[in-house]
Each structure stands twice: as C-alpha cells, then as structure tokens.
PDB file of N, CA and C in Angstrom:
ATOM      1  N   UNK A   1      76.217  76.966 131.496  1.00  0.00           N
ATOM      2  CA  UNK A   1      75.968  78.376 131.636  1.00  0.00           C
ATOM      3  C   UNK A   1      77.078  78.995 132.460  1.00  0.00           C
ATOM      4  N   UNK A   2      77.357  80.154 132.031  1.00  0.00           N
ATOM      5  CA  UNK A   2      79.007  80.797 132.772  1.00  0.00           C
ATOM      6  C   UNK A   2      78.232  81.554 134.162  1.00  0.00           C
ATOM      7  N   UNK A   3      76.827  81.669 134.194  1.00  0.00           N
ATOM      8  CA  UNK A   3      76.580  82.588 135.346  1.00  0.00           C
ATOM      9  C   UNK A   3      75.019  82.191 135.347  1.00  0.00           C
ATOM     10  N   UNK A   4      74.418  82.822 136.500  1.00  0.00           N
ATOM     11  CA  UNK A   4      73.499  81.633 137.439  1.00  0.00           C
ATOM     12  C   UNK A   4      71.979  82.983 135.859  1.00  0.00           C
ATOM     13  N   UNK A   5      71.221  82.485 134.948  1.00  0.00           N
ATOM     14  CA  UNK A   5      70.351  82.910 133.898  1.00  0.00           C
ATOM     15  C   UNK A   5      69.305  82.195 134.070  1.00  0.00           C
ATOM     16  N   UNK A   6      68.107  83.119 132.895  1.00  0.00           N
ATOM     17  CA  UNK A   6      67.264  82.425 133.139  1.00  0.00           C
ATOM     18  C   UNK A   6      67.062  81.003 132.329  1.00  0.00           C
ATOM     19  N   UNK A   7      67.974  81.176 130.883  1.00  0.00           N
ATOM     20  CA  UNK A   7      68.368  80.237 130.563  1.00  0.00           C
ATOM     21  C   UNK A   7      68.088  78.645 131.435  1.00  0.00           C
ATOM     22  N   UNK A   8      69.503  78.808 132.308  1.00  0.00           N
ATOM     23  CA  UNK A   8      69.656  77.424 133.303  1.00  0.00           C
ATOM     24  C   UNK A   8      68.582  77.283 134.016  1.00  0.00           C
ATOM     25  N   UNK A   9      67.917  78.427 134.456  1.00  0.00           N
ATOM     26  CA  UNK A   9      66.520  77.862 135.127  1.00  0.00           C
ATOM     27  C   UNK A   9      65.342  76.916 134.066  1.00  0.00           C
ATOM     28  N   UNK A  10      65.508  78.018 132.926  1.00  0.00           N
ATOM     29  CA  UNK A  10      64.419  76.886 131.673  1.00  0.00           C
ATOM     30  C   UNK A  10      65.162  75.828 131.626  1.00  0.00           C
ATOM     31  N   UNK A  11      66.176  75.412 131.392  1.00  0.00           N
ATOM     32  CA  UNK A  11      66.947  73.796 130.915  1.00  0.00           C
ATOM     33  C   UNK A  11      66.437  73.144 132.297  1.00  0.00           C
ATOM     34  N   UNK A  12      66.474  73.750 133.451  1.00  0.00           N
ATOM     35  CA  UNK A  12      66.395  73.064 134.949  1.00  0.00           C
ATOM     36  C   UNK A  12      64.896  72.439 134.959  1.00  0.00           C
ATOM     37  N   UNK A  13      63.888  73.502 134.610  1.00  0.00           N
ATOM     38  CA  UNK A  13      62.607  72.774 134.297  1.00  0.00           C
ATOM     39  C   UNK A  13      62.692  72.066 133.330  1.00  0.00           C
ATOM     40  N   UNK A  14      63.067  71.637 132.245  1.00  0.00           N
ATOM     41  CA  UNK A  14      62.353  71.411 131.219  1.00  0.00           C
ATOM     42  C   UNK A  14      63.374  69.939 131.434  1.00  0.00           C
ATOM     43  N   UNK A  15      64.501  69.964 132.251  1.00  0.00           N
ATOM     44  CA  UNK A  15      64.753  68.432 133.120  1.00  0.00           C
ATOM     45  C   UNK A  15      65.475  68.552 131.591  1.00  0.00           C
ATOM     46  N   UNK A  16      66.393  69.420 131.538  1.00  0.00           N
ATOM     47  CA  UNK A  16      67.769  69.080 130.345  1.00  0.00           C
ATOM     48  C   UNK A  16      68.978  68.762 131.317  1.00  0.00           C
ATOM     49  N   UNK A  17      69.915  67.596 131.234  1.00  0.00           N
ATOM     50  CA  UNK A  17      71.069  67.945 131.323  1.00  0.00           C
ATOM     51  C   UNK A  17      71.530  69.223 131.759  1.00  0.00           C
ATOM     52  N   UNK A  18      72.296  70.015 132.472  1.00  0.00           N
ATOM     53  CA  UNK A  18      72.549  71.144 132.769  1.00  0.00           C
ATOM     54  C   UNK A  18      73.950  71.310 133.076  1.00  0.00           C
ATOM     55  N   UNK A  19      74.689  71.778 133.126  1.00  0.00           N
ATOM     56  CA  UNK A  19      76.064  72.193 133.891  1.00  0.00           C
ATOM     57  C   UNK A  19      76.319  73.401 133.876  1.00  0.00           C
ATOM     58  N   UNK A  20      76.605  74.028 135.102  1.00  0.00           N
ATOM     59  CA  UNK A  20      77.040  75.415 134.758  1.00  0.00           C
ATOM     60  C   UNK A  20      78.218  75.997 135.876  1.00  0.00           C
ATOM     61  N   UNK A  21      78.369  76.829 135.697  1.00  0.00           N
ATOM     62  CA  UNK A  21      79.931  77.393 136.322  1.00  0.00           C
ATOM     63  C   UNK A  21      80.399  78.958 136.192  1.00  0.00           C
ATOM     64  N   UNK A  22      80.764  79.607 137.474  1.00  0.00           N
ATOM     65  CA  UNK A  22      81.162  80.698 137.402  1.00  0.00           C
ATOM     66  C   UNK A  22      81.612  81.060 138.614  1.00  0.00           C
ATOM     67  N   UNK A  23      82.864  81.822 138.687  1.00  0.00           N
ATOM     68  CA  UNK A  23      83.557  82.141 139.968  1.00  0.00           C
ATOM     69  C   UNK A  23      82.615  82.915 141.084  1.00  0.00           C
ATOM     70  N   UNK A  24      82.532  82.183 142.204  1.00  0.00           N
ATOM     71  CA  UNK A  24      81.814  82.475 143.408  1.00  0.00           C
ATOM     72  C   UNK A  24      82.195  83.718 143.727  1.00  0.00           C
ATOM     73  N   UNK A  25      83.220  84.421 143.332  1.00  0.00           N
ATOM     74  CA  UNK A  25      83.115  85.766 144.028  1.00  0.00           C
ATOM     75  C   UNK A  25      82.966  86.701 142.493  1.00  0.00           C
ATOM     76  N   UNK A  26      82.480  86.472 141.365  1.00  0.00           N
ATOM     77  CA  UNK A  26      82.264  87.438 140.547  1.00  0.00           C
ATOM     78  C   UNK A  26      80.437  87.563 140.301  1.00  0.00           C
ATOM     79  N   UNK A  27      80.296  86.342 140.769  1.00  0.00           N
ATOM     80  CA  UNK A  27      78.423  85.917 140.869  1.00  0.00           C
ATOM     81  C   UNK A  27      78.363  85.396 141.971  1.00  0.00           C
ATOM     82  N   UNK A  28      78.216  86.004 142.975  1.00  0.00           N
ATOM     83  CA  UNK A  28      78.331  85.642 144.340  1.00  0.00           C
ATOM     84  C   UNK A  28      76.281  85.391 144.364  1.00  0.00           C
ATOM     85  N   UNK A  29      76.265  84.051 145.497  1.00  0.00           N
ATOM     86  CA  UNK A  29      75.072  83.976 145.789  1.00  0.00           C
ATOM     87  C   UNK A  29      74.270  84.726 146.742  1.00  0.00           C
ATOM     88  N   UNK A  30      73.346  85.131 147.076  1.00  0.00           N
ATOM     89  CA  UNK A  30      73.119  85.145 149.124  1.00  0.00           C
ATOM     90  C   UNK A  30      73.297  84.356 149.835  1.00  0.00           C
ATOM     91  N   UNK A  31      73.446  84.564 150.945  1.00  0.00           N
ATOM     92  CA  UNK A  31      73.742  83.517 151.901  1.00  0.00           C
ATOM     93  C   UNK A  31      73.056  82.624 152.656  1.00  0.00           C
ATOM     94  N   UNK A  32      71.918  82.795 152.595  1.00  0.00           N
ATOM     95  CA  UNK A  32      70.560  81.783 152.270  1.00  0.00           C
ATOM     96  C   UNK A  32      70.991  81.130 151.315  1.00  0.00           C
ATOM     97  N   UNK A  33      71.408  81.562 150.069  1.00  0.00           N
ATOM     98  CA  UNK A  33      71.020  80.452 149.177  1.00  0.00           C
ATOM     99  C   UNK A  33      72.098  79.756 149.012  1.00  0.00           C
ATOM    100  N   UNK A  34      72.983  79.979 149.762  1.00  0.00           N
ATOM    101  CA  UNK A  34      74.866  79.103 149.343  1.00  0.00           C
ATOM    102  C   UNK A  34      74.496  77.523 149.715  1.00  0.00           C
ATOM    103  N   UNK A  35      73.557  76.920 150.411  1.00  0.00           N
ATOM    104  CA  UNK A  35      73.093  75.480 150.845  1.00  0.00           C
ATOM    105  C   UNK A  35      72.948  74.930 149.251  1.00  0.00           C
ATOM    106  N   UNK A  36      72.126  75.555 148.750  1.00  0.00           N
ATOM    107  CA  UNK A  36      71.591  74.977 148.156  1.00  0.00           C
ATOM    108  C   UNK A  36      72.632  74.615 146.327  1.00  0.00           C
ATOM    109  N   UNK A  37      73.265  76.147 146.435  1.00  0.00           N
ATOM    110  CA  UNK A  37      74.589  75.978 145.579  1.00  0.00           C
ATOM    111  C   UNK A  37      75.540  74.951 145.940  1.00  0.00           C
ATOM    112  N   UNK A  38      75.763  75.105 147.382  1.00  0.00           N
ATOM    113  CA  UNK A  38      76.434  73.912 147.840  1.00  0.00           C
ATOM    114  C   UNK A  38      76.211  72.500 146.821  1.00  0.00           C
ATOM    115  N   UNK A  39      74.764  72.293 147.039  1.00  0.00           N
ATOM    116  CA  UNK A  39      73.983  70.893 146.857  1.00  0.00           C
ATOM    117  C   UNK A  39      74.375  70.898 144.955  1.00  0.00           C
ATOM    118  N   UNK A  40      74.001  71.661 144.316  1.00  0.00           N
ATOM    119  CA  UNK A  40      73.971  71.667 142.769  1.00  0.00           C
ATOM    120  C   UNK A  40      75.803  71.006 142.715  1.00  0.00           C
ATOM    121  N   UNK A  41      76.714  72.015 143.501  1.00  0.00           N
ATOM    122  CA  UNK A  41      78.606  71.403 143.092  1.00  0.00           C
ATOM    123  C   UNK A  41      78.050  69.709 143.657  1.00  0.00           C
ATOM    124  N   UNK A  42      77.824  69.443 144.981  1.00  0.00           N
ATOM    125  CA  UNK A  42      77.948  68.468 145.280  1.00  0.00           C
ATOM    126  C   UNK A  42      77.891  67.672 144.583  1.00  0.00           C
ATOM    127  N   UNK A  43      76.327  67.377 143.362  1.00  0.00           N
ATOM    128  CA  UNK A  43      75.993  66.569 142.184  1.00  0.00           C
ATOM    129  C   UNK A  43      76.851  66.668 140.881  1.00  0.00           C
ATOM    130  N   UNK A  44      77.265  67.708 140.997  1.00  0.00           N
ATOM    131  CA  UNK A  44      78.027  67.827 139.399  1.00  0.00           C
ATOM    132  C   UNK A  44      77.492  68.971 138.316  1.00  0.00           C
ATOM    133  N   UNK A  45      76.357  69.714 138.911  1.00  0.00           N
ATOM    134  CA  UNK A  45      75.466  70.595 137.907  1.00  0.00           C
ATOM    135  C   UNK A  45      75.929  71.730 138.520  1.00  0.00           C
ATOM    136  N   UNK A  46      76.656  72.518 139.434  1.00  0.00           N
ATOM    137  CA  UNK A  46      77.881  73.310 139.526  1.00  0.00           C
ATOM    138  C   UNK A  46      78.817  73.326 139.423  1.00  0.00           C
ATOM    139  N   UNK A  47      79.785  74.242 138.486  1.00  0.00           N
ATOM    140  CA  UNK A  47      81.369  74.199 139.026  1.00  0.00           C
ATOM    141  C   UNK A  47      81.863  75.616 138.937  1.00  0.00           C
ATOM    142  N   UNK A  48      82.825  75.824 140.036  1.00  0.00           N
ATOM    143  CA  UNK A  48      83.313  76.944 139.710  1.00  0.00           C
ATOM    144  C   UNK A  48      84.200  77.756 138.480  1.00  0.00           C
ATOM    145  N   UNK A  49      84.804  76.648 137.831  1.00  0.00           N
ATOM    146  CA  UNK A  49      85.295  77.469 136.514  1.00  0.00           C
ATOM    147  C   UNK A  49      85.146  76.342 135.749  1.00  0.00           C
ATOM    148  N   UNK A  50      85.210  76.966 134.018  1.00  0.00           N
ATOM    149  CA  UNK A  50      84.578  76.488 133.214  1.00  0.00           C
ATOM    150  C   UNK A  50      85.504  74.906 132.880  1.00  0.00           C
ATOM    151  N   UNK A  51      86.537  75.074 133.475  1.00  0.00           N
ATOM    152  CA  UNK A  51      87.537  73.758 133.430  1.00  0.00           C
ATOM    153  C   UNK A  51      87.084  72.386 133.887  1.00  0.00           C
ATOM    154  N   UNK A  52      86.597  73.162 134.888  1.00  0.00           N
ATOM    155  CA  UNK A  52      86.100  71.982 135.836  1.00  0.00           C
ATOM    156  C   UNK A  52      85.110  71.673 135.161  1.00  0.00           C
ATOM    157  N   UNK A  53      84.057  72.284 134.899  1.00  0.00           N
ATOM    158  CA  UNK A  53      82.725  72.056 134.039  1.00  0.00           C
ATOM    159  C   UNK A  53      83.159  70.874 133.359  1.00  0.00           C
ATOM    160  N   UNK A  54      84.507  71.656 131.711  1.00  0.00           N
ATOM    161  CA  UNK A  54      84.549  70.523 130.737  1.00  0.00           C
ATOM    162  C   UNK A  54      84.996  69.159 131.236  1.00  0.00           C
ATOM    163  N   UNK A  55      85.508  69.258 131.666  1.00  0.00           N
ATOM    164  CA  UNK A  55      86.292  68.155 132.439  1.00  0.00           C
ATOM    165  C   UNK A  55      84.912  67.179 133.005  1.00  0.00           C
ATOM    166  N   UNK A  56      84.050  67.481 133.934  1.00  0.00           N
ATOM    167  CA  UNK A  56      83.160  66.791 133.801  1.00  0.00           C
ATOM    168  C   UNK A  56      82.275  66.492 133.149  1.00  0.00           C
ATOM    169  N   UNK A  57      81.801  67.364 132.367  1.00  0.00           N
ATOM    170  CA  UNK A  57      81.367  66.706 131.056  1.00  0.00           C
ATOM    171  C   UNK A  57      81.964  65.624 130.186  1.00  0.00           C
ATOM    172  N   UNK A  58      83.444  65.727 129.912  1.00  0.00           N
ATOM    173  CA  UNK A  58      84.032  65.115 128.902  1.00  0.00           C
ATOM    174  C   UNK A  58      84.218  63.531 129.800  1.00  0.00           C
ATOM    175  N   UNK A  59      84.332  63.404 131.192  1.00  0.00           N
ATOM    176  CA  UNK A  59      84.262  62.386 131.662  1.00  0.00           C
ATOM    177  C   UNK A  59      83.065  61.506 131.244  1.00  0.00           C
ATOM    178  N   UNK A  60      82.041  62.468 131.630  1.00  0.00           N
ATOM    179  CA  UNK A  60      80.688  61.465 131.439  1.00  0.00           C
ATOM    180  C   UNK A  60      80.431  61.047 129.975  1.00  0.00           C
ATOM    181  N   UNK A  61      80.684  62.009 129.185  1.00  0.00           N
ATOM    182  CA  UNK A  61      80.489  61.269 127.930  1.00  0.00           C
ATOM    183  C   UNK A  61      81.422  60.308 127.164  1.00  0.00           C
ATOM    184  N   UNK A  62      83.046  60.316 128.016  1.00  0.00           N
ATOM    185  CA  UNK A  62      83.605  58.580 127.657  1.00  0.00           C
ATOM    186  C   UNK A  62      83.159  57.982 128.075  1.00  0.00           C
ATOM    187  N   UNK A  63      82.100  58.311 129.476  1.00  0.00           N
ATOM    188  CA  UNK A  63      81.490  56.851 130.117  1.00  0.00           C
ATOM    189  C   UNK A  63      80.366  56.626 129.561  1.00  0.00           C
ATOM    190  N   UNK A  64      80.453  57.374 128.733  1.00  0.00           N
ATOM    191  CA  UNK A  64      78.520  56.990 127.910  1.00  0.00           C
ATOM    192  C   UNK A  64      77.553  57.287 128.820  1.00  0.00           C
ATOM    193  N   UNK A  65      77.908  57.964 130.042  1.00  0.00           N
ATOM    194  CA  UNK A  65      76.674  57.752 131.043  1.00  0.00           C
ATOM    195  C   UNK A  65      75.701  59.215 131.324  1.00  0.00           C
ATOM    196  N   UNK A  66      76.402  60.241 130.578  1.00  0.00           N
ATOM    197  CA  UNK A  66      75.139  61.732 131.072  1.00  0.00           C
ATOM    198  C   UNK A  66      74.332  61.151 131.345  1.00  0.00           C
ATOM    199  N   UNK A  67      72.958  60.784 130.781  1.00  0.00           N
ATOM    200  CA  UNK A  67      71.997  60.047 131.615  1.00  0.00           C
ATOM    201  C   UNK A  67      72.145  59.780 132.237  1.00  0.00           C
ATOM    202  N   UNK A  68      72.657  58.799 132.797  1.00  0.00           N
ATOM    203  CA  UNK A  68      71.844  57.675 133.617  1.00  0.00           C
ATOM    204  C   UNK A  68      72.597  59.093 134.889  1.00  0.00           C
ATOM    205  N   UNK A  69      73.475  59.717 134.637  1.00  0.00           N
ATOM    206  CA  UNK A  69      74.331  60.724 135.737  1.00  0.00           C
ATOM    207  C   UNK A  69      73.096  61.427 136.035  1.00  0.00           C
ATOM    208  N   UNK A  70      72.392  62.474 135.113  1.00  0.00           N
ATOM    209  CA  UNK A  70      71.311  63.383 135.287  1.00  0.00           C
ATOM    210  C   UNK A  70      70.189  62.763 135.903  1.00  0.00           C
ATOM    211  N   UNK A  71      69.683  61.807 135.862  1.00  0.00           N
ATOM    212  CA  UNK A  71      68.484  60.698 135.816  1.00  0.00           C
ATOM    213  C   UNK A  71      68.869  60.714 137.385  1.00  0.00           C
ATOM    214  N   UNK A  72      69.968  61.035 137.595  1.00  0.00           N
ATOM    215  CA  UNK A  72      69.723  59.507 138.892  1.00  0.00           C
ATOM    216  C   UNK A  72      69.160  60.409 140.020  1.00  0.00           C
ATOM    217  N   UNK A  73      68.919  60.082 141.105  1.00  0.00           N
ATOM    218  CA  UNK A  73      68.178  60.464 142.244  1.00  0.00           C
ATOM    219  C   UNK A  73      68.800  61.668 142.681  1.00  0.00           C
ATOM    220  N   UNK A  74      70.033  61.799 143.316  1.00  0.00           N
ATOM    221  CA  UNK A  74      70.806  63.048 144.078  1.00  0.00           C
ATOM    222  C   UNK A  74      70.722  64.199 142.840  1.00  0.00           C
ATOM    223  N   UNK A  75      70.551  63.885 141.739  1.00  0.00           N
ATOM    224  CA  UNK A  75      70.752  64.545 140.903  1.00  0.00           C
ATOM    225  C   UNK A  75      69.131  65.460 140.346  1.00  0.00           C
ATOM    226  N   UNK A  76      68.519  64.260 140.288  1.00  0.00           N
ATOM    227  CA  UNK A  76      67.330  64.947 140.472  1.00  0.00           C
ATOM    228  C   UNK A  76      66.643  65.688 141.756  1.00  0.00           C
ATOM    229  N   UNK A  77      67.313  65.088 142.377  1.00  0.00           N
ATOM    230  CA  UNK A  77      66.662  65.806 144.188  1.00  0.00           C
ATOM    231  C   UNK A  77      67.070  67.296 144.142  1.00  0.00           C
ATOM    232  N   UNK A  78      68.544  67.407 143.802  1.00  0.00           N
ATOM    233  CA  UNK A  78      68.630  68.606 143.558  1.00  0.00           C
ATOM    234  C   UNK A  78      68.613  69.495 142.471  1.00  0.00           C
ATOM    235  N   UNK A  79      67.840  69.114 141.421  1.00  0.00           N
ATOM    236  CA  UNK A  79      67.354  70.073 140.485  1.00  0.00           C
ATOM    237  C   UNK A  79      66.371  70.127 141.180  1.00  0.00           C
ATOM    238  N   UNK A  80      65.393  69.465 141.985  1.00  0.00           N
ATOM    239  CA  UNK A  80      64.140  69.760 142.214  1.00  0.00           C
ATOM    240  C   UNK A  80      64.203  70.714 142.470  1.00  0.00           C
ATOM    241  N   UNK A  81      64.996  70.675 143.817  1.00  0.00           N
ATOM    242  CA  UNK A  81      65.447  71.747 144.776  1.00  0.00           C
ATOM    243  C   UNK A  81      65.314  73.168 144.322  1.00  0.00           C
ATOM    244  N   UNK A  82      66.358  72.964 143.091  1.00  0.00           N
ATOM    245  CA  UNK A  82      66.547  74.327 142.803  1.00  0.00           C
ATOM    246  C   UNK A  82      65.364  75.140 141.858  1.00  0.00           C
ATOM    247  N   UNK A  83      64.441  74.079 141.634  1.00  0.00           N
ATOM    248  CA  UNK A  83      63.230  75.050 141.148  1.00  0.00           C
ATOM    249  C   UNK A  83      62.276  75.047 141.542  1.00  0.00           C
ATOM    250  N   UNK A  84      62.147  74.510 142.618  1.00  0.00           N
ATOM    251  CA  UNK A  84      61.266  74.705 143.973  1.00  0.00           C
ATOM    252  C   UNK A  84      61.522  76.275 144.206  1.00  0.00           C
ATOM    253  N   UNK A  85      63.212  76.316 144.422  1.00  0.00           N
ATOM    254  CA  UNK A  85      63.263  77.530 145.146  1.00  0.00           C
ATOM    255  C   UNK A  85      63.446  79.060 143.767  1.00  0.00           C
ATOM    256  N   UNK A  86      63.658  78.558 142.654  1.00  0.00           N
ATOM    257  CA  UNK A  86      63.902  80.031 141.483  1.00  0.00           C
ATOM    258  C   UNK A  86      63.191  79.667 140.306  1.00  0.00           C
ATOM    259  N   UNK A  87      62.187  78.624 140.198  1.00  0.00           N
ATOM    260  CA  UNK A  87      62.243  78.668 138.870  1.00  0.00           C
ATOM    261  C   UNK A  87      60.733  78.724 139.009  1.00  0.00           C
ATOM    262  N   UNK A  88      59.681  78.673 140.155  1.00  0.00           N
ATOM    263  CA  UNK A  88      58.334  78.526 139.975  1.00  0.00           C
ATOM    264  C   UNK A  88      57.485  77.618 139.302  1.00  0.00           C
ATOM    265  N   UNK A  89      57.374  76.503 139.722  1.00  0.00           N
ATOM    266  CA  UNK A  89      57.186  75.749 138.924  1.00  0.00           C
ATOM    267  C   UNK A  89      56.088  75.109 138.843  1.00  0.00           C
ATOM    268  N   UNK A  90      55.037  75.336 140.822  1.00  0.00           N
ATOM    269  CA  UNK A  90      54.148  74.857 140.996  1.00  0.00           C
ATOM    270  C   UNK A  90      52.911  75.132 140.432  1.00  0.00           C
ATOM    271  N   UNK A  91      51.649  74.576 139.963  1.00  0.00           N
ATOM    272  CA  UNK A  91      50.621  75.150 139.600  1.00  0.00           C
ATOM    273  C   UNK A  91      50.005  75.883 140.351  1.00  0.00           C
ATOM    274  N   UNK A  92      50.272  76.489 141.564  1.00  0.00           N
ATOM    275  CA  UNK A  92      49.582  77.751 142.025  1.00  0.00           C
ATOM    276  C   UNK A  92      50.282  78.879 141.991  1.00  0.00           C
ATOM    277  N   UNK A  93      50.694  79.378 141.024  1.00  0.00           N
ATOM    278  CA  UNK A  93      52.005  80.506 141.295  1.00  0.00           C
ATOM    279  C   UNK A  93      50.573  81.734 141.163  1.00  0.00           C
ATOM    280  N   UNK A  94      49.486  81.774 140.258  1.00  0.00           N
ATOM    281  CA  UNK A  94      49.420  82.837 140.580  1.00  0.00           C
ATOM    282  C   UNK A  94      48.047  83.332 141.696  1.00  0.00           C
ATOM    283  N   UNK A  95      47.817  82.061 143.125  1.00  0.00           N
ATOM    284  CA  UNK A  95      47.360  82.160 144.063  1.00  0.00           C
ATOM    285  C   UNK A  95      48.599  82.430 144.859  1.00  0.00           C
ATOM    286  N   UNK A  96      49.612  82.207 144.975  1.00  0.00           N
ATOM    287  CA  UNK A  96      50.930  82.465 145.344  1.00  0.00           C
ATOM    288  C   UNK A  96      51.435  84.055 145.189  1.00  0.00           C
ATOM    289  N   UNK A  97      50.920  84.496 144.210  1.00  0.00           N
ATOM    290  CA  UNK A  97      51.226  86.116 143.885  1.00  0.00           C
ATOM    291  C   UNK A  97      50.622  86.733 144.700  1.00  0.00           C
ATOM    292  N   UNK A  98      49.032  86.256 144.365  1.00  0.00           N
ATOM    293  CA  UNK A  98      47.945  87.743 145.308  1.00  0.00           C
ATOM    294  C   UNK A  98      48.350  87.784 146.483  1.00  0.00           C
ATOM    295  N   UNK A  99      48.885  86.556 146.961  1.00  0.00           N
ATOM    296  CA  UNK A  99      49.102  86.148 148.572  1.00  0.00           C
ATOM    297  C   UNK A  99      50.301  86.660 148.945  1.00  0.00           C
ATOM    298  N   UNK A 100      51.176  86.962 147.984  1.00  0.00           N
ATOM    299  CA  UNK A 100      52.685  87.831 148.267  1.00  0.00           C
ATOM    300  C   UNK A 100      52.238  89.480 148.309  1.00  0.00           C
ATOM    301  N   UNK A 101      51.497  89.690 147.536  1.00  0.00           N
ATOM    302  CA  UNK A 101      50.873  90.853 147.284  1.00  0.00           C
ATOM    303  C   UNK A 101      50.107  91.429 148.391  1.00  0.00           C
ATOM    304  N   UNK A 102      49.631  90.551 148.840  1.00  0.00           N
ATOM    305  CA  UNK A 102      48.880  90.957 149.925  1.00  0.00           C
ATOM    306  C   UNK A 102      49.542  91.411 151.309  1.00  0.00           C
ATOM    307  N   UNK A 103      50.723  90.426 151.435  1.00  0.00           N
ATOM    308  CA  UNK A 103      51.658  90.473 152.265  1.00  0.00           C
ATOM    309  C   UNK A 103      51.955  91.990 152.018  1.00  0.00           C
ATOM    310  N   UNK A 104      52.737  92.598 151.207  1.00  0.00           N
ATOM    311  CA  UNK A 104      53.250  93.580 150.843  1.00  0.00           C
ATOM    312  C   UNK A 104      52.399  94.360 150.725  1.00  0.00           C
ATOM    313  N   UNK A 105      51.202  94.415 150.646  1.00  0.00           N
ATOM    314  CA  UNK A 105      50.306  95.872 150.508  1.00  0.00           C
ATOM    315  C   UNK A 105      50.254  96.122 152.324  1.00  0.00           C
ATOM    316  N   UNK A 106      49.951  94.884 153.222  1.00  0.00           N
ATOM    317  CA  UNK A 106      49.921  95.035 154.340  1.00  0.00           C
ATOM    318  C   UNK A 106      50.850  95.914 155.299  1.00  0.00           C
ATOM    319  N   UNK A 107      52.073  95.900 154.545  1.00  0.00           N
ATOM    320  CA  UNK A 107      53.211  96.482 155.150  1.00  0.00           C
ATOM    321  C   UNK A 107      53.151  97.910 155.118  1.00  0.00           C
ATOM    322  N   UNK A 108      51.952  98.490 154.343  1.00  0.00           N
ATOM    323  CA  UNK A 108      51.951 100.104 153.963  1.00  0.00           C
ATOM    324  C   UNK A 108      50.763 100.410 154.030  1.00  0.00           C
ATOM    325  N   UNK A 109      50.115  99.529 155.044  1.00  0.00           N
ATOM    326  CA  UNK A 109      48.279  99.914 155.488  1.00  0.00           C
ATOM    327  C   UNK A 109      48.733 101.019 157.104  1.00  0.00           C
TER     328      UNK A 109
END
C-alpha cells in the first residue's frame, strides 16, 4: 500500500502478508503513533519508498520464505500491535463505543 488505508488495515486483520510504504513527510503520522510505525519498518511491513518495499519483497521471495517472514513472532507482535491500536478488532467494540460516547457527552453536561 503507497499510504497508511483502510485497505492495509483489512489485509492486517485478515493476517495477509502486507507491505506498505510512503514518504514520512507526505503521510506524516502523529507523534504518538511514530513508536509504533517505528515497530512495523523495524519488521519489514514498512518502508519508506516503494523501492525499498520491492526490494524486500523480491528478496523474500528468492528465499522462498514470505511465510515463514510474516508467520514469525516480531512480525506478528507487530501486526498485533497495529490493530490493537487502528483496526478494532476486539469483540467488545461496541461496549467500547457507548463508553467513548459517554466520555464525550460528559464533556458538554
């Protein structure tokens, strides 16, 4: 994916392979969330331009290994990660709503 969609969030749940890439200052993150972008380059499921992307892709697939690359632990730790934090994934999202909701009606009582 060239920029952070909802796309990559569905492939992120649905535990596809993923890679994606786009210049940090044209899709800039918040700054809360740069840790966690951090963590996605660290594994290989970020890169900043699409070069880098192919390039790792085309590595893993002379090594025959995408799998076992995606599969493996750091890799999964941080997809978790990242749909822990954007993609909603838990079965209480919508006891999770009223309770955001509530928050926010509070702010204008």
């Amino acid at each position: 994916y060239s920029y952070n969609s909802t796309a990559m969030m569905e492939s992120m749940v649905m535990n596809l392979p993923t890679l994606c890439y786009w210049n940090p200052e044209l899709w800039e993150w918040r700054k809360d969330a740069k840790p966690l972008l951090h963590i996605l380059n660290k594994v290989g499921i970020y890169h900043e331009s699409g070069e880098d992307a192919a390039n790792f892709i085309n590595k893993k697939l002379e090594e025959n290994n995408l799998m076992v690359w995606w599969f493996s632990e750091d890799v999964q730790s941080a997809r978790r990660a990242y749909c822990d934090q954007y993609a909603n994934v838990r079965g209480d999202v919508g006891k999770r709503w009223l309770q955001r909701i509530d928050e926010w009606s509070s702010l204008y009582d």
